[in-house]
Protein backbone atom coordinates (compact mmCIF):
# COMPACT_ATOMS: atom_id res chain seq x y z
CA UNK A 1 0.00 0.00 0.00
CA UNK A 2 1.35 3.62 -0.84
CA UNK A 3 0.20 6.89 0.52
CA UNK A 4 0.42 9.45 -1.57
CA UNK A 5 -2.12 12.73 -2.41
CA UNK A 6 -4.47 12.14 -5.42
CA UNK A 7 -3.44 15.01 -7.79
CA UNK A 8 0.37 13.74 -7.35
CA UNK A 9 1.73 12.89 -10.71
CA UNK A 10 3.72 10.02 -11.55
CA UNK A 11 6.46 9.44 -14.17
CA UNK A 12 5.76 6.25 -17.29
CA UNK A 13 7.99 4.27 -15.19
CA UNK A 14 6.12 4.74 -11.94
CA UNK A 15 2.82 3.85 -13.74
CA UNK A 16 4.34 0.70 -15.02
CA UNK A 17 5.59 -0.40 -11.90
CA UNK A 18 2.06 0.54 -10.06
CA UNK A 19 0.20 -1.79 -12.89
CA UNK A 20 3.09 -4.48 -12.86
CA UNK A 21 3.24 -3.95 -16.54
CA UNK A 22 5.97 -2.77 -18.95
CA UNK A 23 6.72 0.93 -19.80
CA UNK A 24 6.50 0.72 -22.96
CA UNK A 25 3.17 -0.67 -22.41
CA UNK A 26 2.17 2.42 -20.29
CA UNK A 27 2.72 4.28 -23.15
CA UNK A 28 0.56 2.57 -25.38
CA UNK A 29 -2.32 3.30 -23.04
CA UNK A 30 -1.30 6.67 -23.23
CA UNK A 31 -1.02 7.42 -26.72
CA UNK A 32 -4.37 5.36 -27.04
CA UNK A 33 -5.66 7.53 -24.77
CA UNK A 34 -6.46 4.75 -22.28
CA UNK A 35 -4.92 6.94 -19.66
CA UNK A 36 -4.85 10.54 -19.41
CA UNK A 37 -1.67 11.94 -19.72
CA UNK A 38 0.13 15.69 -19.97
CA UNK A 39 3.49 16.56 -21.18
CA UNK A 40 6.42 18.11 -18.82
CA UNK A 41 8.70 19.43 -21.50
CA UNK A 42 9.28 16.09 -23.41
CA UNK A 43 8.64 13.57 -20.70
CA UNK A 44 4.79 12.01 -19.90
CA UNK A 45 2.73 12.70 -16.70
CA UNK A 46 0.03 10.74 -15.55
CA UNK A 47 -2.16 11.81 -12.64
CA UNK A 48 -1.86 8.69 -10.01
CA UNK A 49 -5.64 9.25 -9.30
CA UNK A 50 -5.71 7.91 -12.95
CA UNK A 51 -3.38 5.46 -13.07
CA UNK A 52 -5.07 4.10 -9.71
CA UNK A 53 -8.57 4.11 -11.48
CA UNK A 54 -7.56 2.22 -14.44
CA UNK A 55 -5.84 -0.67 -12.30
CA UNK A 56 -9.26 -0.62 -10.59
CA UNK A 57 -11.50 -0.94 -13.80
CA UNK A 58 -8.61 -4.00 -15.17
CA UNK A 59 -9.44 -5.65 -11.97
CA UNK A 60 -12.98 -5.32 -12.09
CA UNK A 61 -12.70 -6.36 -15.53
CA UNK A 62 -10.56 -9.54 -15.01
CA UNK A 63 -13.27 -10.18 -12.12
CA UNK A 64 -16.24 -10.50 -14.05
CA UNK A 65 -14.11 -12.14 -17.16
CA UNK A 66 -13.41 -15.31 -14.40
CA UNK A 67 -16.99 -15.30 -13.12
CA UNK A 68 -18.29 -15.93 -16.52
CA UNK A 69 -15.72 -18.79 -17.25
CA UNK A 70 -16.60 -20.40 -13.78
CA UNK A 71 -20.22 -20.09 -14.84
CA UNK A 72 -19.47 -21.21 -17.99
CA UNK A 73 -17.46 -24.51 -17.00
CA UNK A 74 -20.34 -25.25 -14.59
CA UNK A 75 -22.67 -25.44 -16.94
CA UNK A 76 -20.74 -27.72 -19.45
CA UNK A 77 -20.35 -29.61 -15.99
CA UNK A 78 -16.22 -29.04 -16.07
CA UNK A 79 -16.57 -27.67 -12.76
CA UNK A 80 -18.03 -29.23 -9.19
């Protein structure tokens, strides 16, 4: 767990180590426009309140994805 205020801004890096996922990944959500993200001379910014949310909607995401294979598998009778 990490304390920190919600407008703080964190560096690509930072975002790719809070979402246990590559940089240049980070940056893909970025440029997709995933995330929100502002430019500091040439270097991305991403709001952590951001980065936090999207880790929250994967997870919610990944959730419901392995909810509806459970359901799935007991219905097919794979699962008991």
């Amino acid at each position: 767990m990490t304390i920190a205020p919600v407008h703080a801004e964190v560096s690509t890096q930072q975002a790719a180590d809070l979402l246990n996922v590559s940089r240049p990944f980070v940056v893909q959500l970025l440029e997709s426009g995933t995330i929100p993200f502002h430019r500091v001379g040439s270097h991305r910014r991403v709001r952590l309140a951001d980065v936090l949310d999207y880790r929250r909607k994967r997870s919610q995401g990944r959730r419901a994805a392995l909810q509806e294979m459970t359901l799935e598998a007991q219905e097919m009778g794979l699962y008991e």
